[in-house]
N, C-alpha and C. Protein backbone atom coordinates (compact mmCIF):
# COMPACT_ATOMS: atom_id res chain seq x y z
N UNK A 1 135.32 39.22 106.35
CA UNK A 1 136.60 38.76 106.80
C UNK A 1 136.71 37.24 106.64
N UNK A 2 135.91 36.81 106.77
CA UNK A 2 135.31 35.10 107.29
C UNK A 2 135.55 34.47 105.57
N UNK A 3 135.03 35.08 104.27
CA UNK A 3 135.53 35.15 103.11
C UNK A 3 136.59 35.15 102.64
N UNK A 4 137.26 35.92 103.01
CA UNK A 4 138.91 36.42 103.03
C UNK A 4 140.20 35.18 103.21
N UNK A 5 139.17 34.42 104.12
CA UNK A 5 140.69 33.31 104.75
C UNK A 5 140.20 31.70 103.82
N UNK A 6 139.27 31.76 103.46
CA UNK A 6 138.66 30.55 102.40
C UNK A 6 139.46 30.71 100.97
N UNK A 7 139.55 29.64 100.40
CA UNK A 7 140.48 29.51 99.30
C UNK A 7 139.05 28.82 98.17
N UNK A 8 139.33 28.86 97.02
CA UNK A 8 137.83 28.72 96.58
C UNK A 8 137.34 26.92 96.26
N UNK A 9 138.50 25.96 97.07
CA UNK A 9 138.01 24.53 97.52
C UNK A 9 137.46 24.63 99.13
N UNK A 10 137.13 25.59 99.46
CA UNK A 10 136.78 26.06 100.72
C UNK A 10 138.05 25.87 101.63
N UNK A 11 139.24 25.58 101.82
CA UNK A 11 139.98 25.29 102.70
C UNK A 11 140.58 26.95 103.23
N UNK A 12 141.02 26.59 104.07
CA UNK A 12 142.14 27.50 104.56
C UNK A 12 143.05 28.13 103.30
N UNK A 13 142.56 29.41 103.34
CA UNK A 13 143.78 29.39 101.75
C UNK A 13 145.57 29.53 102.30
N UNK A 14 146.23 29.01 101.51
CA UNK A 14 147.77 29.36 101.85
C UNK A 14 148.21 30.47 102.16
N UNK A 15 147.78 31.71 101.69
CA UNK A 15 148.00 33.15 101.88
C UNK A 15 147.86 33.52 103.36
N UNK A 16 147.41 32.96 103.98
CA UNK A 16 146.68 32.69 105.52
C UNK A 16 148.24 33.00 106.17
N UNK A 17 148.84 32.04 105.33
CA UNK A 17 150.14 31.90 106.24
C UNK A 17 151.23 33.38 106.95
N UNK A 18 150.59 34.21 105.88
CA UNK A 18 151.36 35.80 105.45
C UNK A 18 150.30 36.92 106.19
N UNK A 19 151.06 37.82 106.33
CA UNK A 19 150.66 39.23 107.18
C UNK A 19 150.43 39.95 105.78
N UNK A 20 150.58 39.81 104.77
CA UNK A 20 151.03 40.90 103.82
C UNK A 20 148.92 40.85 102.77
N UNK A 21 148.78 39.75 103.16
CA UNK A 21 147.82 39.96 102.10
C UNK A 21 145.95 39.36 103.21
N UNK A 22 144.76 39.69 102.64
CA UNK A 22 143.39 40.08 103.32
C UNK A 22 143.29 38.83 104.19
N UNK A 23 143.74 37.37 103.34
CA UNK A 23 143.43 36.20 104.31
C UNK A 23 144.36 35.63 105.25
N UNK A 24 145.66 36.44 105.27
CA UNK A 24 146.60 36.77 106.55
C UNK A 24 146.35 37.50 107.87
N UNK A 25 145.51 38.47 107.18
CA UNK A 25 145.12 39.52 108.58
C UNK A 25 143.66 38.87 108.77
N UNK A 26 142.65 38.81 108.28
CA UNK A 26 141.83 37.77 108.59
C UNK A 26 142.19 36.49 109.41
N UNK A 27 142.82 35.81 108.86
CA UNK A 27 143.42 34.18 109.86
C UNK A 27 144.04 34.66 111.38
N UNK A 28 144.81 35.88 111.56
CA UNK A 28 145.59 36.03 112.44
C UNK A 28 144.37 36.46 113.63
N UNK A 29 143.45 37.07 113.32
CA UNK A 29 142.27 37.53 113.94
C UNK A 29 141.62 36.65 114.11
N UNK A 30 141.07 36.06 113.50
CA UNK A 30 140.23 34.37 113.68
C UNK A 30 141.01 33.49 114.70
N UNK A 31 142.72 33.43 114.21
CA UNK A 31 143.00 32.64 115.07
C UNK A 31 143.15 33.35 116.71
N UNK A 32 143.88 34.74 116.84
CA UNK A 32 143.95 35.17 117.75
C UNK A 32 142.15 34.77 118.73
N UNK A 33 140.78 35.05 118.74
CA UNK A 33 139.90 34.45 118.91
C UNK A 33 139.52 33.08 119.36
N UNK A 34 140.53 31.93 118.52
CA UNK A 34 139.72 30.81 118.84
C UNK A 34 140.97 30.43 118.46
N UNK A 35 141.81 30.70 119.37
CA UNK A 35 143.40 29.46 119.41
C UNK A 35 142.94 28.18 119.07
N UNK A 36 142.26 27.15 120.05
CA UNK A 36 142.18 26.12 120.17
C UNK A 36 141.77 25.14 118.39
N UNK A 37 141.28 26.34 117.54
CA UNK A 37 140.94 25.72 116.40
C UNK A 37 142.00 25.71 115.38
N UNK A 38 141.75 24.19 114.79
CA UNK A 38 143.11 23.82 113.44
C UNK A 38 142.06 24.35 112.16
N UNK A 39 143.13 24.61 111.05
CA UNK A 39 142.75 25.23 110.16
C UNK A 39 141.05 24.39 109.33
N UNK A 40 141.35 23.33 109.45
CA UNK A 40 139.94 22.20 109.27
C UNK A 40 138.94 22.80 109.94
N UNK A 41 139.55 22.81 111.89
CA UNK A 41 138.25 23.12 112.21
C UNK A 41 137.44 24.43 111.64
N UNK A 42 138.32 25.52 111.31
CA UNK A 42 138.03 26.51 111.12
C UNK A 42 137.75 27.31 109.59
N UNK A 43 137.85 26.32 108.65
CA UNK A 43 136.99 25.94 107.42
C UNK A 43 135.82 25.13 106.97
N UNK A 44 135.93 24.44 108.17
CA UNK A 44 134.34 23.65 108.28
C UNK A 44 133.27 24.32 109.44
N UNK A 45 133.87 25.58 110.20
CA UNK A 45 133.12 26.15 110.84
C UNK A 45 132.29 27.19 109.64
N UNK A 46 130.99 27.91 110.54
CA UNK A 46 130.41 29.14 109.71
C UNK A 46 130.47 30.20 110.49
N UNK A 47 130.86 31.69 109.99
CA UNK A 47 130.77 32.82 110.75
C UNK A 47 129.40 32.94 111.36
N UNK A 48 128.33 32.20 111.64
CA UNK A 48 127.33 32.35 112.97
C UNK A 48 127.71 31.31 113.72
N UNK A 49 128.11 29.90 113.37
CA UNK A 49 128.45 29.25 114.73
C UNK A 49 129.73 29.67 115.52
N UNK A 50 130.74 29.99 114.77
CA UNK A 50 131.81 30.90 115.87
C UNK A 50 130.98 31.72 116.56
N UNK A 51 130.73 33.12 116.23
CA UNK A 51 130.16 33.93 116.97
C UNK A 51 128.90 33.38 118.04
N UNK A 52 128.49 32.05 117.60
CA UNK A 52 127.73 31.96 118.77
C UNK A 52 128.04 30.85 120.04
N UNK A 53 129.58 31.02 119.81
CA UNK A 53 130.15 29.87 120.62
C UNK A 53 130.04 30.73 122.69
N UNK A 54 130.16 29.94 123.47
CA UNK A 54 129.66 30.82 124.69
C UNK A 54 130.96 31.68 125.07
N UNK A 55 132.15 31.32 124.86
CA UNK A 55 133.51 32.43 125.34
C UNK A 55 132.73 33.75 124.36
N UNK A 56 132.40 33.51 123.02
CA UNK A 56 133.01 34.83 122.44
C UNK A 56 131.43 35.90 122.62
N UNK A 57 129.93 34.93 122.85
CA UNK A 57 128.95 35.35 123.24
C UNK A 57 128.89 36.13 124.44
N UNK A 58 130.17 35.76 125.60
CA UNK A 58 130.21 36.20 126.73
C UNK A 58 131.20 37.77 126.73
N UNK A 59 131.28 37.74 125.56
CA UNK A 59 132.31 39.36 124.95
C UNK A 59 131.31 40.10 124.68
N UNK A 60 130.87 39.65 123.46
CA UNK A 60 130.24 40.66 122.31
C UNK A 60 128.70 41.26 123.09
N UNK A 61 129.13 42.77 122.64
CA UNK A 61 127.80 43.59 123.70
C UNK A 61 127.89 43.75 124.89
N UNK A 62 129.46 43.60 125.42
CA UNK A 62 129.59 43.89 126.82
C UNK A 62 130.16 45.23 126.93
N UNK A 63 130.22 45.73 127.96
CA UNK A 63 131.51 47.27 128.40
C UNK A 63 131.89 47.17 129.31
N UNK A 64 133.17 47.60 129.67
CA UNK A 64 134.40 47.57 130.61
C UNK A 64 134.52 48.79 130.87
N UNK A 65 134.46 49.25 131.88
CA UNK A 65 134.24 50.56 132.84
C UNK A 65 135.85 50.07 133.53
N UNK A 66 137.38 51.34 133.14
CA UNK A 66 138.19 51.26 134.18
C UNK A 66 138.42 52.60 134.62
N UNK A 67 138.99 52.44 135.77
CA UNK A 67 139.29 54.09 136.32
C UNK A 67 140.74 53.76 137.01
N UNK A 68 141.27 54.97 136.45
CA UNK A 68 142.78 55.05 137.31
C UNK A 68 143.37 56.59 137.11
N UNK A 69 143.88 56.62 138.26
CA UNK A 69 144.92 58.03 138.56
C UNK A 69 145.90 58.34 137.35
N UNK A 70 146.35 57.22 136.88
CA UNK A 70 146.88 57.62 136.05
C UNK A 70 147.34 56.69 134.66
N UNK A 71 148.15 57.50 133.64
CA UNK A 71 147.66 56.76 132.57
C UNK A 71 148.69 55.28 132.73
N UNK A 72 149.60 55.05 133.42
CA UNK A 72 149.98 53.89 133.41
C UNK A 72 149.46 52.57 134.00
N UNK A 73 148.51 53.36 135.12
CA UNK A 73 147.56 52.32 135.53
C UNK A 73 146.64 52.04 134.56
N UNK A 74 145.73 53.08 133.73
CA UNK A 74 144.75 52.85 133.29
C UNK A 74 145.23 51.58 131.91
N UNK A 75 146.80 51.71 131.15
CA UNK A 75 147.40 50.93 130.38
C UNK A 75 147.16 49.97 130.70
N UNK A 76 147.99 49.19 132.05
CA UNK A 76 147.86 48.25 132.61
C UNK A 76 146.62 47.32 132.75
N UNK A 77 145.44 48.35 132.51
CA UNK A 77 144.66 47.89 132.75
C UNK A 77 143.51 47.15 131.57
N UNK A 78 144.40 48.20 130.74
CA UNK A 78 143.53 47.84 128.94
C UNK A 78 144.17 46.76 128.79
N UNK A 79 145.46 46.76 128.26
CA UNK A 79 146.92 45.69 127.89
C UNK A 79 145.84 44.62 127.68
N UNK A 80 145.32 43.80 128.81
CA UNK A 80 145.08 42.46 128.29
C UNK A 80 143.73 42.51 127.55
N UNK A 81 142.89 43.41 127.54
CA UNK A 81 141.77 43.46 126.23
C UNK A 81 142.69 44.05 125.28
N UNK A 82 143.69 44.72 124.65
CA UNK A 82 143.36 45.27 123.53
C UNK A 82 145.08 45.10 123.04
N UNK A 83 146.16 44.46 123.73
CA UNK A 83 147.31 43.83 123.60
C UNK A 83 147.14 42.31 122.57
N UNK A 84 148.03 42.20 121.79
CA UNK A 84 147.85 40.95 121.36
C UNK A 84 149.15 39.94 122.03
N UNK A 85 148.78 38.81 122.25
CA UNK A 85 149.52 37.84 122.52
C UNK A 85 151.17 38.17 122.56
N UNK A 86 151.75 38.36 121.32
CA UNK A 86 152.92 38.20 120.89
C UNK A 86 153.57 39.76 121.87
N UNK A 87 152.86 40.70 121.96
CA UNK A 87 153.13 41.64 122.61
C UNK A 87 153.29 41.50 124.27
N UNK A 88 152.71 40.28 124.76
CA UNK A 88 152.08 40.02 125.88
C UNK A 88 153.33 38.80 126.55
N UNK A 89 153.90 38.09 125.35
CA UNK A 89 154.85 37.19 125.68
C UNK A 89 156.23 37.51 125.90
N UNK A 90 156.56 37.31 127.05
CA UNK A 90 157.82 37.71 127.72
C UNK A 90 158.74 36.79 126.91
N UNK A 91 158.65 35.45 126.66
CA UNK A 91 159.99 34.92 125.70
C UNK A 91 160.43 33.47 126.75
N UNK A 92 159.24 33.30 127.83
CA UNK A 92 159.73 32.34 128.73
C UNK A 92 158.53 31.37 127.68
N UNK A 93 159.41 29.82 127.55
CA UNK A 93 158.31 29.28 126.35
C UNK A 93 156.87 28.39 127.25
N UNK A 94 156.64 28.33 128.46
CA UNK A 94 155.69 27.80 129.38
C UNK A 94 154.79 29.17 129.34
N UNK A 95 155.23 30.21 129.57
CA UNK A 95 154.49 31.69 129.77
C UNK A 95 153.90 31.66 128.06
N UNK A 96 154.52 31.28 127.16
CA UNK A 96 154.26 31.30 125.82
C UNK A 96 153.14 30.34 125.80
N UNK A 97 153.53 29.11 125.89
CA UNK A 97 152.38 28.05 125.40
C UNK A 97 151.09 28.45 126.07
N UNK A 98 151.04 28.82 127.33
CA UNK A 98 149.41 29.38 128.19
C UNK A 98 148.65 30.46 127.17
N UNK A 99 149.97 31.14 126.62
CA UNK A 99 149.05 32.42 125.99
C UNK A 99 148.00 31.91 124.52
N UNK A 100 149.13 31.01 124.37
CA UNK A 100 148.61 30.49 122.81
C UNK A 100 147.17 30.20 122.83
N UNK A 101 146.94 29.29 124.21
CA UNK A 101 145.58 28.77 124.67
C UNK A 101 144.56 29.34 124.71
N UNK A 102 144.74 30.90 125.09
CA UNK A 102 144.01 31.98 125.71
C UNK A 102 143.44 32.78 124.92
N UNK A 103 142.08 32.71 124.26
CA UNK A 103 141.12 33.77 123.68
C UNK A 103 141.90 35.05 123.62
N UNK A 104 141.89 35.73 122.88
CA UNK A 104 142.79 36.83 122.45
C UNK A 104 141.24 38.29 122.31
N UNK A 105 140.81 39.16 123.53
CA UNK A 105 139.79 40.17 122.91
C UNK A 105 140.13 41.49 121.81
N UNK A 106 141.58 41.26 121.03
CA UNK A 106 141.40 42.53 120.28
C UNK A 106 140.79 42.29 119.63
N UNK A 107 140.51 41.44 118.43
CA UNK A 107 139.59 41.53 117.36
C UNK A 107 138.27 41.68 117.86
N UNK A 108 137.41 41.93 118.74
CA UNK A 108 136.42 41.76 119.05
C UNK A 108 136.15 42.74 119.50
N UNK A 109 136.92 44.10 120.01
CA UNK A 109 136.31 45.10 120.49
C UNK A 109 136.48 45.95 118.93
N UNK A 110 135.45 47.17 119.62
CA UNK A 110 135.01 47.87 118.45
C UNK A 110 135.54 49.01 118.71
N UNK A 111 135.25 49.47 119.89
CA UNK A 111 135.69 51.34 120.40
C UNK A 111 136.34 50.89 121.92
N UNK A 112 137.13 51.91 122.21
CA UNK A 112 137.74 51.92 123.64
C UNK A 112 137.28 53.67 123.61
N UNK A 113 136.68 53.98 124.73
CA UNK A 113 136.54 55.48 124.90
C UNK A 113 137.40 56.08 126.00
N UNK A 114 138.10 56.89 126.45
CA UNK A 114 138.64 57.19 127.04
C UNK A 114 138.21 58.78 127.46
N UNK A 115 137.78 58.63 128.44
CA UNK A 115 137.46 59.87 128.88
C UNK A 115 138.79 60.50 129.81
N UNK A 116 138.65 61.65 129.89
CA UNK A 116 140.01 62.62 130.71
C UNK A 116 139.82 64.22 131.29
N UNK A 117 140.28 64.25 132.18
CA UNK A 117 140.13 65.58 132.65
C UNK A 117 141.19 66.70 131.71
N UNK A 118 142.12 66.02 130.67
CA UNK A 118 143.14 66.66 130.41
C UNK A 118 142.85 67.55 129.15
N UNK A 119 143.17 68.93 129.57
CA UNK A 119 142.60 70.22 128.77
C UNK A 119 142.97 69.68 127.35
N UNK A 120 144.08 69.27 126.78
CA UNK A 120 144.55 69.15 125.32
C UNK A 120 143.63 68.35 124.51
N UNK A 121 143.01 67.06 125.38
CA UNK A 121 141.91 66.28 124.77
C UNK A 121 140.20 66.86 125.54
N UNK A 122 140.66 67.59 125.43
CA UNK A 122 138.77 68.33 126.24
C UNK A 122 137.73 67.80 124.72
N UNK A 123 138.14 68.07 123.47
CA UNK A 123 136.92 67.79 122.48
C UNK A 123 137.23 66.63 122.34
N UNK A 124 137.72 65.48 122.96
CA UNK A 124 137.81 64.40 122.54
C UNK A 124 139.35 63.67 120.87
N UNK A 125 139.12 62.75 121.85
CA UNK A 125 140.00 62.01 120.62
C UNK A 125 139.64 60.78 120.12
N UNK A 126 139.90 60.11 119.00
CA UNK A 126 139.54 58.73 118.74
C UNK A 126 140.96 58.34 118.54
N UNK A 127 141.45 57.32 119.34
CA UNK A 127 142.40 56.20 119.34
C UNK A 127 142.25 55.00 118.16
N UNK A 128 142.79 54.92 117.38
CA UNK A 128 142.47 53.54 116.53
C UNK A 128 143.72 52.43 116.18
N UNK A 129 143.87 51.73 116.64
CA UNK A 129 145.05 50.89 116.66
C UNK A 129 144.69 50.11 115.67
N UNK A 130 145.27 50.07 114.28
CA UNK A 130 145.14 48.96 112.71
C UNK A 130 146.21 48.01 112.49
N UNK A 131 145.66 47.03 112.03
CA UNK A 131 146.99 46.03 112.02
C UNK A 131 147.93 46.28 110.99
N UNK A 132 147.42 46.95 110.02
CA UNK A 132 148.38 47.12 108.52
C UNK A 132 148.16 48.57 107.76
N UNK A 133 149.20 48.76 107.02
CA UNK A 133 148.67 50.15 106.16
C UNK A 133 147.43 50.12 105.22
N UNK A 134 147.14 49.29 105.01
CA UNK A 134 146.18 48.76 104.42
C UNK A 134 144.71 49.23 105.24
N UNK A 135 145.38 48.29 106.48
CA UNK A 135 144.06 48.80 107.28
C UNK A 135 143.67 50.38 107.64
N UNK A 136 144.83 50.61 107.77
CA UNK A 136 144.86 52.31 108.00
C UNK A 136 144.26 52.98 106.43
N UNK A 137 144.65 52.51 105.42
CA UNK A 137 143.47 53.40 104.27
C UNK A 137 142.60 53.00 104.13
N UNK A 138 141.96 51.71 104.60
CA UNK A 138 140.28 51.76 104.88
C UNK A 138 139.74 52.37 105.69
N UNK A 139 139.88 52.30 106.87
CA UNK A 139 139.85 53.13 107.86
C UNK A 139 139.79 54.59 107.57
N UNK A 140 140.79 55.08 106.85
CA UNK A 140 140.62 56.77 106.16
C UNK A 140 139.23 57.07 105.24
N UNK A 141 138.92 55.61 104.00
CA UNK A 141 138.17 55.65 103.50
C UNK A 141 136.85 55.96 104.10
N UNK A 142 136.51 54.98 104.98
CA UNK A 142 135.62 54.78 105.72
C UNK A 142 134.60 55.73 106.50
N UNK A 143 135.74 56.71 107.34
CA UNK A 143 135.56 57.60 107.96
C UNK A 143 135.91 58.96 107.35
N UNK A 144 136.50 59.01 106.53
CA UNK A 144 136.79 60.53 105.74
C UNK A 144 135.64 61.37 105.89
N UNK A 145 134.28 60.98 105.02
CA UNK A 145 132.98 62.39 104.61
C UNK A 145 132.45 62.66 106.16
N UNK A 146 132.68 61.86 107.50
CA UNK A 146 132.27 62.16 108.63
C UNK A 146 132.97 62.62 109.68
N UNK A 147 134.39 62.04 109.60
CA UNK A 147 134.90 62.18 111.05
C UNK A 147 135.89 63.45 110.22
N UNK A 148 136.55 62.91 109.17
CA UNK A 148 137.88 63.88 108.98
C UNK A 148 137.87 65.46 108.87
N UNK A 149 136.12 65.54 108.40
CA UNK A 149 135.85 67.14 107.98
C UNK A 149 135.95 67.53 109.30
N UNK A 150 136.10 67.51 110.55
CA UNK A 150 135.51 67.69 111.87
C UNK A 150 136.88 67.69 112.61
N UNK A 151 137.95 66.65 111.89
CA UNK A 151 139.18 66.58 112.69
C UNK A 151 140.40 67.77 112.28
N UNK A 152 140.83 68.42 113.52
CA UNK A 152 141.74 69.48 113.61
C UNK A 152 143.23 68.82 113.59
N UNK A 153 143.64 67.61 114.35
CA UNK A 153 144.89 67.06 114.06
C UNK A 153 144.77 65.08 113.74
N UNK A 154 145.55 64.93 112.82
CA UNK A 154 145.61 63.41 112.26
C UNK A 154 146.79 63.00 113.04
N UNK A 155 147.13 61.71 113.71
CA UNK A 155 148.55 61.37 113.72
C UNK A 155 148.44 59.97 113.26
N UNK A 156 149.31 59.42 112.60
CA UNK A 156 149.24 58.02 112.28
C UNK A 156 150.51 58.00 112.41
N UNK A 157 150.69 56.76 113.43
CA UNK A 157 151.86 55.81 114.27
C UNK A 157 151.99 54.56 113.55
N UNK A 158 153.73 54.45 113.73
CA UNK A 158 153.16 53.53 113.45
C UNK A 158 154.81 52.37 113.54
N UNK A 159 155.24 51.86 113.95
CA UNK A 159 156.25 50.92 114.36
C UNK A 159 157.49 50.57 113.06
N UNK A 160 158.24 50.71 113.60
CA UNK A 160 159.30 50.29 112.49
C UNK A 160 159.90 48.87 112.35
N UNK A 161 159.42 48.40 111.69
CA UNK A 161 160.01 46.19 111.86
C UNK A 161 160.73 46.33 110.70
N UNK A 162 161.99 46.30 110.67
CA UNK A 162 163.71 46.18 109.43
C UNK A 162 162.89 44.80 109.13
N UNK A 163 163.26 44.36 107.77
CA UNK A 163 163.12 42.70 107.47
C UNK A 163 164.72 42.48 107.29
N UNK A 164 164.80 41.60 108.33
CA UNK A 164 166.32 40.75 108.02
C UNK A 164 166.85 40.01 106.81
């Protein structure tokens, strides 16, 4: 990923700027992570000194145990691990600028498991939230010869954004 957002004078490549292409969804993840860094800092950094900075050391290899009655509590309760920012901002611009500040944990978790008493998911389900279609056919790639032979129903969701 850390490859992806480098341009080959090592800088920040321009593409960074866009959702549409590898060092867009890369940058947005990097930055979501480590707001506080400008594109300098974060071309003169290396993917082991990020990761061994103490916020993101104090993530990685941890688990979050929640329990709730029900699934709107248990939402409530994911939202701020696995919500991104922009989803999170009500539109008041003081409520905005705090968030900007604020370490962002989606890119950093790997699995959310969800256990349930509810008969329809008794064999289990895997939840996977992807940022792009893109991501969603790696993801297929990836997991196809293991998980898909095994899976009885697929659903892929997925949001409708019109371009103005």
């Amino acid at each position: 990923m850390f490859s992806d957002l480098l341009d080959a004078n090592g800088k920040v490549s321009r593409e960074a700027s866009s959702m549409e292409g590898d060092a867009g969804v890369a940058y947005q993840k990097i930055k979501a992570v480590y707001p506080q860094k400008t594109r300098e800092m974060l071309a003169q950094a290396s993917p082991q000194a990020l990761a061994n900075e103490i916020a993101v050391r104090n993530i990685l290899g941890t688990k979050k145990v929640f329990k709730s009655g029900t699934a709107k509590g248990l939402y409530s309760r994911l939202q701020h691990y696995v919500d991104s920012k922009e989803k999170l901002a009500s539109g008041a611009t003081g409520q905005r600028k705090k968030l900007n500040d604020t370490m962002e944990y989606w890119p950093l978790i790997k699995v959310v498991r969800i256990y349930t008493k509810a008969k329809a998911l008794s064999t289990g389900a895997v939840v996977v939230d992807l940022v792009c279609f893109n991501d969603f056919l790696l993801y297929l790639n990836s997991v196809h010869s293991k998980l898909l032979i095994h899976t009885i129903v697929l659903h892929a969701v997925a949001g409708h954004h019109p371009r103005s």
